[in-house]
N, C-alpha and C. Protein backbone atom coordinates (compact mmCIF):
# COMPACT_ATOMS: atom_id res chain seq x y z
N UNK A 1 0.62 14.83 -23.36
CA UNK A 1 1.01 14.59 -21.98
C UNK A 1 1.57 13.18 -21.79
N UNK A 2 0.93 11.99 -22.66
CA UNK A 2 2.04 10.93 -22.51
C UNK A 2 3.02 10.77 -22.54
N UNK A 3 3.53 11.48 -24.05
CA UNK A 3 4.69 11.07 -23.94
C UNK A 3 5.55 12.24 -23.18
N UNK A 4 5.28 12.87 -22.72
CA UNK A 4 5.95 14.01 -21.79
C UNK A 4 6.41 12.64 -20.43
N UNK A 5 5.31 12.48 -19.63
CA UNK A 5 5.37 11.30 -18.85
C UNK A 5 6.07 10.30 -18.97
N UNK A 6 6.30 9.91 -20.64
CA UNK A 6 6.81 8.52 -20.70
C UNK A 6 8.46 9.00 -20.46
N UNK A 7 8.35 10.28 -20.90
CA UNK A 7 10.18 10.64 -21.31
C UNK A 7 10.53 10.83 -19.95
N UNK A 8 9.68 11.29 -19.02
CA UNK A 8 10.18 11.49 -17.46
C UNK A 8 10.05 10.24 -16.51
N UNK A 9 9.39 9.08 -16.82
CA UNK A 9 9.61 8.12 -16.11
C UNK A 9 10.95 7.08 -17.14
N UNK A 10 11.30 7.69 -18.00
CA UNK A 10 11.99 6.37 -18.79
C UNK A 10 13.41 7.29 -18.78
N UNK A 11 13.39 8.30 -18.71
CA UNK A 11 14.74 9.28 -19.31
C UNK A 11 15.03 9.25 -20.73
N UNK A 12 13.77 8.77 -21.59
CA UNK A 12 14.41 9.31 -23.14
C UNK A 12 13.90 10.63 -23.54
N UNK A 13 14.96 11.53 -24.01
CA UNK A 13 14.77 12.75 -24.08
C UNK A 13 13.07 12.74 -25.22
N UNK A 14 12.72 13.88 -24.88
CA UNK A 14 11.30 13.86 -25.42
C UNK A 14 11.35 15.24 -26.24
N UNK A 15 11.09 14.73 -27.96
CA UNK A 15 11.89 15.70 -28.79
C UNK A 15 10.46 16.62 -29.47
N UNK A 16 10.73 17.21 -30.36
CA UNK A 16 9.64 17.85 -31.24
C UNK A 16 10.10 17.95 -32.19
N UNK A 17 8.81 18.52 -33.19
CA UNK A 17 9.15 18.11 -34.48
C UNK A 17 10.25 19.01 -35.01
N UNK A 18 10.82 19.69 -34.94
CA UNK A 18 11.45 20.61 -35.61
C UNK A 18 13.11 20.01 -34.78
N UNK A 19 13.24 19.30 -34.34
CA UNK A 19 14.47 18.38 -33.22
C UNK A 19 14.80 17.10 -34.30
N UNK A 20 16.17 17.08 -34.82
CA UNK A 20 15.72 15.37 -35.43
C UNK A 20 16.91 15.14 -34.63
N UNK A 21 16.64 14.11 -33.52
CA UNK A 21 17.39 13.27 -32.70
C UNK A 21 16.31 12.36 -31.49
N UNK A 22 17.47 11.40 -31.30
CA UNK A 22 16.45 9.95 -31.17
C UNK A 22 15.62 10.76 -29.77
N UNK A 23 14.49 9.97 -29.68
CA UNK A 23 13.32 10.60 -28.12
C UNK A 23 12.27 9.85 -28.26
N UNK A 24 11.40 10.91 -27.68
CA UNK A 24 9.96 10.10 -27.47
C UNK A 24 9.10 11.24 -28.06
N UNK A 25 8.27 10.87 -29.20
CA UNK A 25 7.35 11.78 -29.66
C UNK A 25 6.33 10.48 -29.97
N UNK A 26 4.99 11.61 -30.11
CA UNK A 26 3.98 11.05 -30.03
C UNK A 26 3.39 10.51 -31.50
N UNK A 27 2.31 9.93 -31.66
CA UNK A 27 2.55 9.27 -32.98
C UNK A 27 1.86 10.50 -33.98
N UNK A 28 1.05 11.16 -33.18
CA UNK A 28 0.44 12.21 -33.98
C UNK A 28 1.54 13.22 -34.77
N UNK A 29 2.82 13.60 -34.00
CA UNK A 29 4.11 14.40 -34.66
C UNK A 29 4.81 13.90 -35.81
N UNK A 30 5.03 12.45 -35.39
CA UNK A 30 5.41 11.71 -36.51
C UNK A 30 5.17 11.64 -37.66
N UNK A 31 3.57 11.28 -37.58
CA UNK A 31 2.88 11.36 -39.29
C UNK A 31 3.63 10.24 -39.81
N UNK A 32 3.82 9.06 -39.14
CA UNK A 32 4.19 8.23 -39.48
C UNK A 32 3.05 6.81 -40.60
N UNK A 33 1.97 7.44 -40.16
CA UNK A 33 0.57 6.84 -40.73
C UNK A 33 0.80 7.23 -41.94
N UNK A 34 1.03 8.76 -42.40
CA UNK A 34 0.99 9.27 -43.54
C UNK A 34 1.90 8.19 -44.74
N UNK A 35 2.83 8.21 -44.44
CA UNK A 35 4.02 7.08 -45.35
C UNK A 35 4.27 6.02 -45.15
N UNK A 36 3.75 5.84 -43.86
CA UNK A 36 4.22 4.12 -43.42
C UNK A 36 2.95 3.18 -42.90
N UNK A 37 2.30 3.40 -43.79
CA UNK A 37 1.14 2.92 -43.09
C UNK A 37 1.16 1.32 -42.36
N UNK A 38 1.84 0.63 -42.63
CA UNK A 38 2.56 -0.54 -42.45
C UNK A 38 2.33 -0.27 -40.74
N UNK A 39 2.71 0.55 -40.46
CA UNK A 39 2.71 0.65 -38.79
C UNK A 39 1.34 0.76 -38.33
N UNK A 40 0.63 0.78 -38.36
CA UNK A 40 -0.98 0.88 -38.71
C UNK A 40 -1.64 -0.65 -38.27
N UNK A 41 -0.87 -1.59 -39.35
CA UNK A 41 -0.90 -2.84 -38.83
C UNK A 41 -1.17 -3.11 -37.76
N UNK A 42 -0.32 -2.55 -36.73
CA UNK A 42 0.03 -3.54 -35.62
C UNK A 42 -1.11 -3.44 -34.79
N UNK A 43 -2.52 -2.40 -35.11
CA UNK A 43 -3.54 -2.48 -34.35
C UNK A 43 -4.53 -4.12 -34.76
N UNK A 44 -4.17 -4.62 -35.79
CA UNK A 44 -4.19 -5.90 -36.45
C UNK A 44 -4.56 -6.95 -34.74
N UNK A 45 -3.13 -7.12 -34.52
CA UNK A 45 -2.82 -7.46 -33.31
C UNK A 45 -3.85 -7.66 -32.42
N UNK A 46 -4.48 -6.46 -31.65
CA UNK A 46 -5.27 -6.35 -30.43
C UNK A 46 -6.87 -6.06 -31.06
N UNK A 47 -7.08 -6.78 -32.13
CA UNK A 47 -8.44 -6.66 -32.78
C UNK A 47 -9.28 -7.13 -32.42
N UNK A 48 -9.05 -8.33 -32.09
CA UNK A 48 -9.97 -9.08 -30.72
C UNK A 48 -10.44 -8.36 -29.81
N UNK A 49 -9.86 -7.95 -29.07
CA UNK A 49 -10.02 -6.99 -28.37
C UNK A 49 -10.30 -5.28 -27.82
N UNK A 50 -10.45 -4.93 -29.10
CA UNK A 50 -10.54 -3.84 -29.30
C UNK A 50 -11.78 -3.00 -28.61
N UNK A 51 -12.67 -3.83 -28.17
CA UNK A 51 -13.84 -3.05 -27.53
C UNK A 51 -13.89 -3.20 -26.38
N UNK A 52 -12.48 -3.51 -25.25
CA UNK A 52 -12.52 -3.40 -24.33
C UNK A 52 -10.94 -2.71 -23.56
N UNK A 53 -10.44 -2.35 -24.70
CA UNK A 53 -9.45 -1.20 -24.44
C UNK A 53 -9.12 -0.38 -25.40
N UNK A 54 -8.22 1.02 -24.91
CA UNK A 54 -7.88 1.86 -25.97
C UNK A 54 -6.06 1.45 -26.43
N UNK A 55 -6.40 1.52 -27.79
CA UNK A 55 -4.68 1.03 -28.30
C UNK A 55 -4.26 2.67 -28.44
N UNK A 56 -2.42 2.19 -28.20
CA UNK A 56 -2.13 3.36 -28.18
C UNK A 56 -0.48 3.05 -29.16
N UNK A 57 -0.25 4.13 -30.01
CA UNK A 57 1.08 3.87 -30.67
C UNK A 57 1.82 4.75 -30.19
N UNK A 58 3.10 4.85 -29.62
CA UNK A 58 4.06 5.70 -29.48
C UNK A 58 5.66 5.08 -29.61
N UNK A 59 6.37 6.16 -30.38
CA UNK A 59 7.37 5.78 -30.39
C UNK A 59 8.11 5.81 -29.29
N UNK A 60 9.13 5.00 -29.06
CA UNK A 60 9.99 4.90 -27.96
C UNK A 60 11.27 4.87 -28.42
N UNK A 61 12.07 6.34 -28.49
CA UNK A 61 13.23 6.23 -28.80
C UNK A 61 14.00 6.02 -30.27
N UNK A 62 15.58 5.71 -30.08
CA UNK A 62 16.09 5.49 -31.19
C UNK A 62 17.02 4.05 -30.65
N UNK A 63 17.05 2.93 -31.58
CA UNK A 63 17.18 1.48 -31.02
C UNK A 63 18.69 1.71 -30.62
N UNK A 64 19.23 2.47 -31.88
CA UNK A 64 21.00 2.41 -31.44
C UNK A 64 21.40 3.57 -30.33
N UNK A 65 20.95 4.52 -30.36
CA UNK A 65 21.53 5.68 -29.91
C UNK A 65 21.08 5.54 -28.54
N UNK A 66 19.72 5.14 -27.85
CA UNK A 66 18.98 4.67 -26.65
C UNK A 66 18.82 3.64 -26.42
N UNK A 67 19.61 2.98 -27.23
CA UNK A 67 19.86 1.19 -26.60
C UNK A 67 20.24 1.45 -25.15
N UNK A 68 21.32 1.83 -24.27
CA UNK A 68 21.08 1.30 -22.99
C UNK A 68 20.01 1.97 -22.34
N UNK A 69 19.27 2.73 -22.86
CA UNK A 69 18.09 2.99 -22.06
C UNK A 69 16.93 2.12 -22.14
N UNK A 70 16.81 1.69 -23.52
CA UNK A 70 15.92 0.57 -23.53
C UNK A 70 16.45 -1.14 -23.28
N UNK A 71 17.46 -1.23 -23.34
CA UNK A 71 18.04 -2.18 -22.70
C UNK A 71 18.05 -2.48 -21.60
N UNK A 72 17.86 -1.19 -20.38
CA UNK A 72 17.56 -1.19 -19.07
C UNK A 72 16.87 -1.97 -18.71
N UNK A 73 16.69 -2.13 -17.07
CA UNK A 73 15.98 -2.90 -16.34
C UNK A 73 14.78 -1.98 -16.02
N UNK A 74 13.73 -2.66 -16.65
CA UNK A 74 12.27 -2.39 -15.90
C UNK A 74 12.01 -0.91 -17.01
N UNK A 75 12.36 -1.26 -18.10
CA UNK A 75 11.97 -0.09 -19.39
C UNK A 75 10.45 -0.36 -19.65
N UNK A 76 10.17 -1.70 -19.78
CA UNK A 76 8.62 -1.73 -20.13
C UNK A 76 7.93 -1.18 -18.75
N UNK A 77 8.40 -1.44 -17.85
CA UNK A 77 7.65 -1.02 -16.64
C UNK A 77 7.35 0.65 -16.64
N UNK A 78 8.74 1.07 -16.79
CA UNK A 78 8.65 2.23 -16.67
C UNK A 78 7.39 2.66 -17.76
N UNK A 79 7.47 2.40 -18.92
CA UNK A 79 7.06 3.39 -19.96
C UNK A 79 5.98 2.77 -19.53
N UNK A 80 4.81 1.55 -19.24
CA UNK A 80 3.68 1.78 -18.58
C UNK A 80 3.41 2.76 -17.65
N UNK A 81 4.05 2.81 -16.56
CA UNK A 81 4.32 3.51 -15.55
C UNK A 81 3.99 5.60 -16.38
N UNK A 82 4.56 5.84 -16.94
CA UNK A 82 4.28 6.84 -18.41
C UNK A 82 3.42 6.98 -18.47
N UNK A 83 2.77 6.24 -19.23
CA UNK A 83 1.43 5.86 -20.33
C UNK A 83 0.03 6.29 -18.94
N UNK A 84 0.62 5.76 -17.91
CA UNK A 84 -0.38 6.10 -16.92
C UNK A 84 -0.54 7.23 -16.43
N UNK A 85 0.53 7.52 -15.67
CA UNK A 85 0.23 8.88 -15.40
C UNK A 85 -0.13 10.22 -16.07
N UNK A 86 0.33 9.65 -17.58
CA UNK A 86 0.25 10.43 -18.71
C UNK A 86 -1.68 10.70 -18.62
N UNK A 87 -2.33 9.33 -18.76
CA UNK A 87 -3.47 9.19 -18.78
C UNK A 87 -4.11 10.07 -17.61
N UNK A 88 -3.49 9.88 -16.48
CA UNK A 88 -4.15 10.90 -15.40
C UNK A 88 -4.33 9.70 -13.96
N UNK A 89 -3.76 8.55 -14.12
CA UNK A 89 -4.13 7.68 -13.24
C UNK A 89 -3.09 6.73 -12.53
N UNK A 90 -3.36 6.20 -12.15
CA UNK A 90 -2.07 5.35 -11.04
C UNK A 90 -2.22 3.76 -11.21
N UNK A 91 -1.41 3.46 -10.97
CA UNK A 91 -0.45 1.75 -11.39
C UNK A 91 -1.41 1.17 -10.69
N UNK A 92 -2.01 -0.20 -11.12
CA UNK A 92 -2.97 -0.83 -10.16
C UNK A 92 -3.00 -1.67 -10.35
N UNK A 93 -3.35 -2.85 -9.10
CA UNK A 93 -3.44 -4.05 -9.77
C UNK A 93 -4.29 -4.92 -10.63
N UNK A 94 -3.71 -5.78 -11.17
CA UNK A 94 -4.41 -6.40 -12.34
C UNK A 94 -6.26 -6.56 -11.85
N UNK A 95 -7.05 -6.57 -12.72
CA UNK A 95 -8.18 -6.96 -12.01
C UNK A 95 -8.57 -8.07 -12.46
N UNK A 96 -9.55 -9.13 -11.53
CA UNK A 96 -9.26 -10.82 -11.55
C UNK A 96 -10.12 -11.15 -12.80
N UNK A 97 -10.32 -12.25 -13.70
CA UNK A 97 -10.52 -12.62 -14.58
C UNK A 97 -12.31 -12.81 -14.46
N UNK A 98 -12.93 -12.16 -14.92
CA UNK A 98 -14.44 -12.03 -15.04
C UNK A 98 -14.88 -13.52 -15.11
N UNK A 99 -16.11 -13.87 -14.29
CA UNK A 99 -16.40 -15.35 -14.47
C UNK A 99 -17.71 -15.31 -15.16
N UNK A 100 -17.66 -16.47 -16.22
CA UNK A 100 -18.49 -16.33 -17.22
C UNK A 100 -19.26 -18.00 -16.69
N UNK A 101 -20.55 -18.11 -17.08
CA UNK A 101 -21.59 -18.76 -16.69
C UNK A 101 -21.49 -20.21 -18.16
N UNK A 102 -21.35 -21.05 -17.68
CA UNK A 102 -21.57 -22.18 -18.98
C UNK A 102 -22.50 -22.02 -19.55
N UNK A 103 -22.77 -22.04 -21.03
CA UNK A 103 -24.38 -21.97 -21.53
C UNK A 103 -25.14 -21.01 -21.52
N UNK A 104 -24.56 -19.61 -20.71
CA UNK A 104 -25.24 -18.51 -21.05
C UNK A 104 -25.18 -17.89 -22.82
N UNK A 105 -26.02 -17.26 -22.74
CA UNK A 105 -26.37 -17.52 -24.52
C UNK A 105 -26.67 -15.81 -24.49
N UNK A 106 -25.97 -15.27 -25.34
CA UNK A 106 -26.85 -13.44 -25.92
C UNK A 106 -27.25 -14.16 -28.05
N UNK A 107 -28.01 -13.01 -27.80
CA UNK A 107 -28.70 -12.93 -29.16
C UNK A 107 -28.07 -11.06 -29.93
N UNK A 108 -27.96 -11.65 -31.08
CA UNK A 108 -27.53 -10.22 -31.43
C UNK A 108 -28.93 -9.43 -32.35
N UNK A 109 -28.77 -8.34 -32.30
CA UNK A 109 -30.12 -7.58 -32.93
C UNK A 109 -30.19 -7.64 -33.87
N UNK A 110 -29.39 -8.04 -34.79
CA UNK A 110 -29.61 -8.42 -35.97
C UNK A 110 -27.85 -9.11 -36.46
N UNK A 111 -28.74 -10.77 -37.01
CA UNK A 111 -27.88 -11.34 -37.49
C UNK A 111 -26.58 -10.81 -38.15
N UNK A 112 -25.64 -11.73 -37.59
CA UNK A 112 -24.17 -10.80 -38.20
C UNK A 112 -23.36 -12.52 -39.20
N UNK A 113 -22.89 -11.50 -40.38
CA UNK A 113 -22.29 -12.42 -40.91
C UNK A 113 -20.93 -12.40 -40.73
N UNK A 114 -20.39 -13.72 -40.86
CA UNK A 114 -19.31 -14.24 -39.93
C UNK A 114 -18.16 -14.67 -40.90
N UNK A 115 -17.24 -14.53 -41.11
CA UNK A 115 -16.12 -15.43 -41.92
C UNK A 115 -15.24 -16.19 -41.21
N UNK A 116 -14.63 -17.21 -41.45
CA UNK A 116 -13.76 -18.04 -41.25
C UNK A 116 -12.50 -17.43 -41.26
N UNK A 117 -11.27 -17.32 -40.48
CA UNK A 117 -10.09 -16.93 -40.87
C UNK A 117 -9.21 -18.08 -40.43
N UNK A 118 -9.22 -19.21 -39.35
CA UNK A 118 -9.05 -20.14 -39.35
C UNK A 118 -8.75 -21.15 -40.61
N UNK A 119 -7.72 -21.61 -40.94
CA UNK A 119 -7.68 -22.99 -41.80
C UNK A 119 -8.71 -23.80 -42.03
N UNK A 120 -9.38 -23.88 -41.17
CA UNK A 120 -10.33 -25.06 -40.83
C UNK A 120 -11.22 -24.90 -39.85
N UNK A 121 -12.64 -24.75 -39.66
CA UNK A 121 -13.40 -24.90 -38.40
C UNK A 121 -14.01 -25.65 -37.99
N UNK A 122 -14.28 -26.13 -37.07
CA UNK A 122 -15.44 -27.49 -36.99
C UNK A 122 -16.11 -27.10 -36.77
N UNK A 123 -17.77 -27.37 -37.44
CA UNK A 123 -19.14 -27.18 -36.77
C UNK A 123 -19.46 -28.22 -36.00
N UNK A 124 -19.95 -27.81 -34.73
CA UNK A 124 -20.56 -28.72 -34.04
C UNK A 124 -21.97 -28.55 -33.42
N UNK A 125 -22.05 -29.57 -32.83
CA UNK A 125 -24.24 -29.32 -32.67
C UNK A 125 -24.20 -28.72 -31.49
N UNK A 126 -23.02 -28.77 -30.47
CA UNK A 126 -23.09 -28.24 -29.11
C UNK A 126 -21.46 -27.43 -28.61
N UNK A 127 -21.77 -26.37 -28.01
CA UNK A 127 -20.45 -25.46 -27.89
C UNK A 127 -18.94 -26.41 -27.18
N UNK A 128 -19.05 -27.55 -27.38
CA UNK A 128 -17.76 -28.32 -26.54
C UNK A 128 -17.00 -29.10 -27.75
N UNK A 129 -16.18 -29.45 -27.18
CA UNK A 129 -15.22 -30.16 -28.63
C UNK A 129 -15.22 -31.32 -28.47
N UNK A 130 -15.77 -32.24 -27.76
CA UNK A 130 -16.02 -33.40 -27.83
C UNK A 130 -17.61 -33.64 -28.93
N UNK A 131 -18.50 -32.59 -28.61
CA UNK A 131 -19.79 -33.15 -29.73
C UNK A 131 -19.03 -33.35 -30.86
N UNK A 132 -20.00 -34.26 -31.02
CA UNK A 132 -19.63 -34.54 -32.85
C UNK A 132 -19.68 -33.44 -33.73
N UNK A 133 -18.84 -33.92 -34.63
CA UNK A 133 -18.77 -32.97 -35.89
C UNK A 133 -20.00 -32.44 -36.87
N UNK A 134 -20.36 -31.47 -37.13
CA UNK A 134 -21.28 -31.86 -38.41
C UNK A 134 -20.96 -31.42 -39.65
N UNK A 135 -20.21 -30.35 -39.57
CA UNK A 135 -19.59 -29.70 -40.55
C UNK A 135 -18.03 -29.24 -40.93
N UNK A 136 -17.26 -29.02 -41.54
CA UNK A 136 -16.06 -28.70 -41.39
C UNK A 136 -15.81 -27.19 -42.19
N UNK A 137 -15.67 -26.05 -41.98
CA UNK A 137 -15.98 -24.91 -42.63
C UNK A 137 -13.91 -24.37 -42.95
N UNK A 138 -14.00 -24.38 -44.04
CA UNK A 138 -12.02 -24.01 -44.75
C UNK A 138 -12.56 -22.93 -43.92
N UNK A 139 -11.43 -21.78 -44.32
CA UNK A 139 -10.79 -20.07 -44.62
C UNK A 139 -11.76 -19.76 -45.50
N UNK A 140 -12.55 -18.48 -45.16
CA UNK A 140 -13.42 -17.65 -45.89
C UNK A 140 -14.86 -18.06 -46.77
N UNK A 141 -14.39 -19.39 -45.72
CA UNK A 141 -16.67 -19.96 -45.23
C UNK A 141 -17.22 -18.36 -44.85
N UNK A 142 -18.20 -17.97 -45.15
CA UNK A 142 -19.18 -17.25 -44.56
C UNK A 142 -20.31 -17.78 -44.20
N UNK A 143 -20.73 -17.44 -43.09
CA UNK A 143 -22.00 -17.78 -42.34
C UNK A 143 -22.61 -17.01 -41.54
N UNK A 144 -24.12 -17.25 -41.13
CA UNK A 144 -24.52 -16.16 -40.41
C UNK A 144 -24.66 -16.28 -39.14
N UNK A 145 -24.70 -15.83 -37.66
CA UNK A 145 -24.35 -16.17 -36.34
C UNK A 145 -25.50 -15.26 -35.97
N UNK A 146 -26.65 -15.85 -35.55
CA UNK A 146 -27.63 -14.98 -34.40
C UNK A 146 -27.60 -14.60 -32.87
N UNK A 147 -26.20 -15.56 -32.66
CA UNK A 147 -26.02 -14.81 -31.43
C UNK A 147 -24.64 -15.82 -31.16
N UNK A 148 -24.75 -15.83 -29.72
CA UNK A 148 -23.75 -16.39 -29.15
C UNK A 148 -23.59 -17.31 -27.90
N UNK A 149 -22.96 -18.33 -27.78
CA UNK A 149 -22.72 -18.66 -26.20
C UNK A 149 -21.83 -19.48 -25.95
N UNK A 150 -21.68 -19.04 -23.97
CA UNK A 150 -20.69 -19.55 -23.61
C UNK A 150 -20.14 -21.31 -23.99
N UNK A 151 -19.39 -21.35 -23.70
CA UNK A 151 -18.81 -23.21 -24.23
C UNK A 151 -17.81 -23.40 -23.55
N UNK A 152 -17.13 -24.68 -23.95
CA UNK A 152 -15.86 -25.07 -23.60
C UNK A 152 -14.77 -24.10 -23.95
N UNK A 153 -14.24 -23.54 -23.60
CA UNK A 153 -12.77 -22.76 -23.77
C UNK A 153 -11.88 -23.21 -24.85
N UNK A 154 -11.52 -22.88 -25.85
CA UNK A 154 -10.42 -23.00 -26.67
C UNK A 154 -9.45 -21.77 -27.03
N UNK A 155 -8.59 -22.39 -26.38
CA UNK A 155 -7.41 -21.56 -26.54
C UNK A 155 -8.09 -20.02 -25.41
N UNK A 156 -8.03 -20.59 -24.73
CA UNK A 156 -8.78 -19.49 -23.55
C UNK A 156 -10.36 -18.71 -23.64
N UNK A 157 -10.62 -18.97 -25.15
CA UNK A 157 -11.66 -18.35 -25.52
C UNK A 157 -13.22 -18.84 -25.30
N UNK A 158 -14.00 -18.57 -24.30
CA UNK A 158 -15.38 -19.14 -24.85
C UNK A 158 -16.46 -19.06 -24.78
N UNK A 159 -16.23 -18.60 -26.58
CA UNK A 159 -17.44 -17.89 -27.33
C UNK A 159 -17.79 -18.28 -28.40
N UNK A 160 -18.72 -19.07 -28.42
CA UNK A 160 -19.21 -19.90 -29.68
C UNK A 160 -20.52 -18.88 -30.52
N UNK A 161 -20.03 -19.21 -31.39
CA UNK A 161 -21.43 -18.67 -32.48
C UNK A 161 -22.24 -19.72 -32.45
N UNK A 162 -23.46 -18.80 -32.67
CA UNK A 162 -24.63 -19.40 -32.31
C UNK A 162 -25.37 -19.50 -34.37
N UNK A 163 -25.13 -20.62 -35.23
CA UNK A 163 -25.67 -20.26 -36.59
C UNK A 163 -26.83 -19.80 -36.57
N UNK A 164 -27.17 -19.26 -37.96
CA UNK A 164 -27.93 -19.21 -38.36
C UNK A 164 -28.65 -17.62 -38.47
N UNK A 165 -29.52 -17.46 -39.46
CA UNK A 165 -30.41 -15.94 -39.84
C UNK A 165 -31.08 -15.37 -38.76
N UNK A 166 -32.19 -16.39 -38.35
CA UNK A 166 -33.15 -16.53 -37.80
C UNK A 166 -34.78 -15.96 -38.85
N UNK A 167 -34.30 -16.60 -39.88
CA UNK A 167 -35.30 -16.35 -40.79
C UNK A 167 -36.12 -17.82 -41.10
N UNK A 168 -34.82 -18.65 -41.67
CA UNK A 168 -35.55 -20.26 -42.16
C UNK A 168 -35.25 -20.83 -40.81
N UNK A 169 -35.19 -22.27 -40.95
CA UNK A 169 -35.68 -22.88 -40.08
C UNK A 169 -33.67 -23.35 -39.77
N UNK A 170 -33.50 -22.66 -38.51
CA UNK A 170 -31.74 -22.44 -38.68
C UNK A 170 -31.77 -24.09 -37.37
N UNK A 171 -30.65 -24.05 -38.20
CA UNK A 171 -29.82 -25.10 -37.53
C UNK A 171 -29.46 -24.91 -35.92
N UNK A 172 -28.60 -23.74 -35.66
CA UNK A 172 -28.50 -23.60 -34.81
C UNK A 172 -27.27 -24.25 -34.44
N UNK A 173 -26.27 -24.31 -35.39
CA UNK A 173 -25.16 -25.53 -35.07
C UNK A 173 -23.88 -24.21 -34.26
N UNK A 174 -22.91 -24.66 -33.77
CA UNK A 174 -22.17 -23.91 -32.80
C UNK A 174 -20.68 -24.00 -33.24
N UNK A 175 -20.28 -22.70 -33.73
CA UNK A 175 -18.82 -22.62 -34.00
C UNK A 175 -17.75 -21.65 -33.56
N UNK A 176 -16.79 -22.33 -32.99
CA UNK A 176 -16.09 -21.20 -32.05
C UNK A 176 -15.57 -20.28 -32.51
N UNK A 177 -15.46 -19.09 -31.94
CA UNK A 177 -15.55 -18.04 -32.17
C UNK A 177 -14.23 -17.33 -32.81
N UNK A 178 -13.51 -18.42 -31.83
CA UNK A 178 -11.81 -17.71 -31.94
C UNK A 178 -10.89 -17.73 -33.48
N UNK A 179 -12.14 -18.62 -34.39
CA UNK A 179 -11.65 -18.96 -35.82
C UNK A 179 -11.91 -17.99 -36.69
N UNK A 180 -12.62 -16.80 -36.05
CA UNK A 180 -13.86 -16.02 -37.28
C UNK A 180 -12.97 -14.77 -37.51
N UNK A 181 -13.65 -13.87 -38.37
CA UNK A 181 -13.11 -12.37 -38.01
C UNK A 181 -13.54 -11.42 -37.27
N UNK A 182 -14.55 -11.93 -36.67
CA UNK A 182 -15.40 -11.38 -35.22
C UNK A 182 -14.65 -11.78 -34.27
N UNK A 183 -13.65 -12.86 -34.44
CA UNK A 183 -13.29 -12.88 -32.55
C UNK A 183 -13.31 -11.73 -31.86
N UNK A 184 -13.93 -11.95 -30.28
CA UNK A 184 -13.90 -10.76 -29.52
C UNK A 184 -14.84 -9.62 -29.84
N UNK A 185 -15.90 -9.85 -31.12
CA UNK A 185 -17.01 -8.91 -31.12
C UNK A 185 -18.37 -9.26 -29.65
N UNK A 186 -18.73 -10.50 -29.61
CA UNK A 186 -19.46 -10.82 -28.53
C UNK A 186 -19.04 -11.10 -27.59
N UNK A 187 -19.97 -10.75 -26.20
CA UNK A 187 -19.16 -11.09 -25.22
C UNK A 187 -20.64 -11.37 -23.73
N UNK A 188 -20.61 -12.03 -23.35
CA UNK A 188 -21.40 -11.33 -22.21
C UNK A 188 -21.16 -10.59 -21.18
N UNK A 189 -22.41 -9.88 -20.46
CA UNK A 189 -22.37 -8.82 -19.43
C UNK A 189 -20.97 -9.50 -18.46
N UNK A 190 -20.57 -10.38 -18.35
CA UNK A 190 -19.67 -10.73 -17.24
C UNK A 190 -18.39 -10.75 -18.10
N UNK A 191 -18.06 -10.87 -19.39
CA UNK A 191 -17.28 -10.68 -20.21
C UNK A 191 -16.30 -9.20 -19.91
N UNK A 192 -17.29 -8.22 -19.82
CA UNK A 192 -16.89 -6.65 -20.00
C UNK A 192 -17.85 -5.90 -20.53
């Protein structure tokens, strides 16, 4: 039903499999996963985020043959516009940015280990970037994070790991989140 929707709010003809000319088919017809897994990737992208929306792949068209359709004015609009009604629901406005509490802190149920994907991370003793340094962690440091909390914002983000097992006697030192391969696994209740 999306892409039925997307082809009637956008005007690209909406083809099937047994049709080879440019349209809108869905990614499941394609079987484009099957050989190209490369496209697969691009859920890479919204990984951060992944536990607070559903990703969706669809093709849109053929670049040369539906260039002035996608060249058009208000094509991304439209094919949202698609994607929605497709879904069963209506255009709405944005909803306002959840307010998160300084220093609120969650604990996870059991320690999660953490990697570095960042160049470089700084450990620090307190979630802001002015505390001092204590540690400097490269690309593919592992460490363990018992929980989490709010901090200073970097790069919009802020969610500091909270070190440590909670077995020995943990440090407790604080490293932001947005460097790890967890970004966007913790969050608090006001988070989402």
């Amino acid at each position: 039903e999306i892409a039925a929707q997307v082809a009637r709010h956008t005007g690209l003809a909406l083809r099937t499999r047994t049709v080879i000319a440019p349209g809108v088919m869905s990614e499941r017809q394609t079987h484009v996963g099957a050989d190209l897994g490369w496209r697969l990737a691009m859920f890479a992208y919204t990984a951060p985020v992944r536990d607070r929306l559903a990703r969706l792949v669809l093709e849109l068209g053929n670049i040369v043959a539906d260039r002035a359709i996608i060249d058009g004015p208000d094509f991304a609009r439209n094919v949202a516009a698609g994607v929605v009604a497709g879904i069963g629901g209506q255009p709405t406005s944005p909803t306002p940015e959840p307010q998160v509490t300084f220093g609120e802190i969650g604990r996870f149920p059991v320690p999660q280990v953490v990697t570095v994907t960042a160049e470089t991370l700084q450990v620090r003793k307190w979630a802001e970037t002015d505390q001092p340094i204590v540690a400097r962690w490269p690309a593919g440091t592992q460490f363990w994070a018992r929980g989490w909390v709010i901090g200073e914002a970097v790069e919009g983000n802020p969610v500091w790991w909270i070190t440590g097992d909670g077995v020995d006697e943990d440090r407790s030192w604080r490293v932001w989140s947005g460097g790890t391969d967890l970004a966007g696994l913790a969050r608090s209740p006001a988070l989402g």
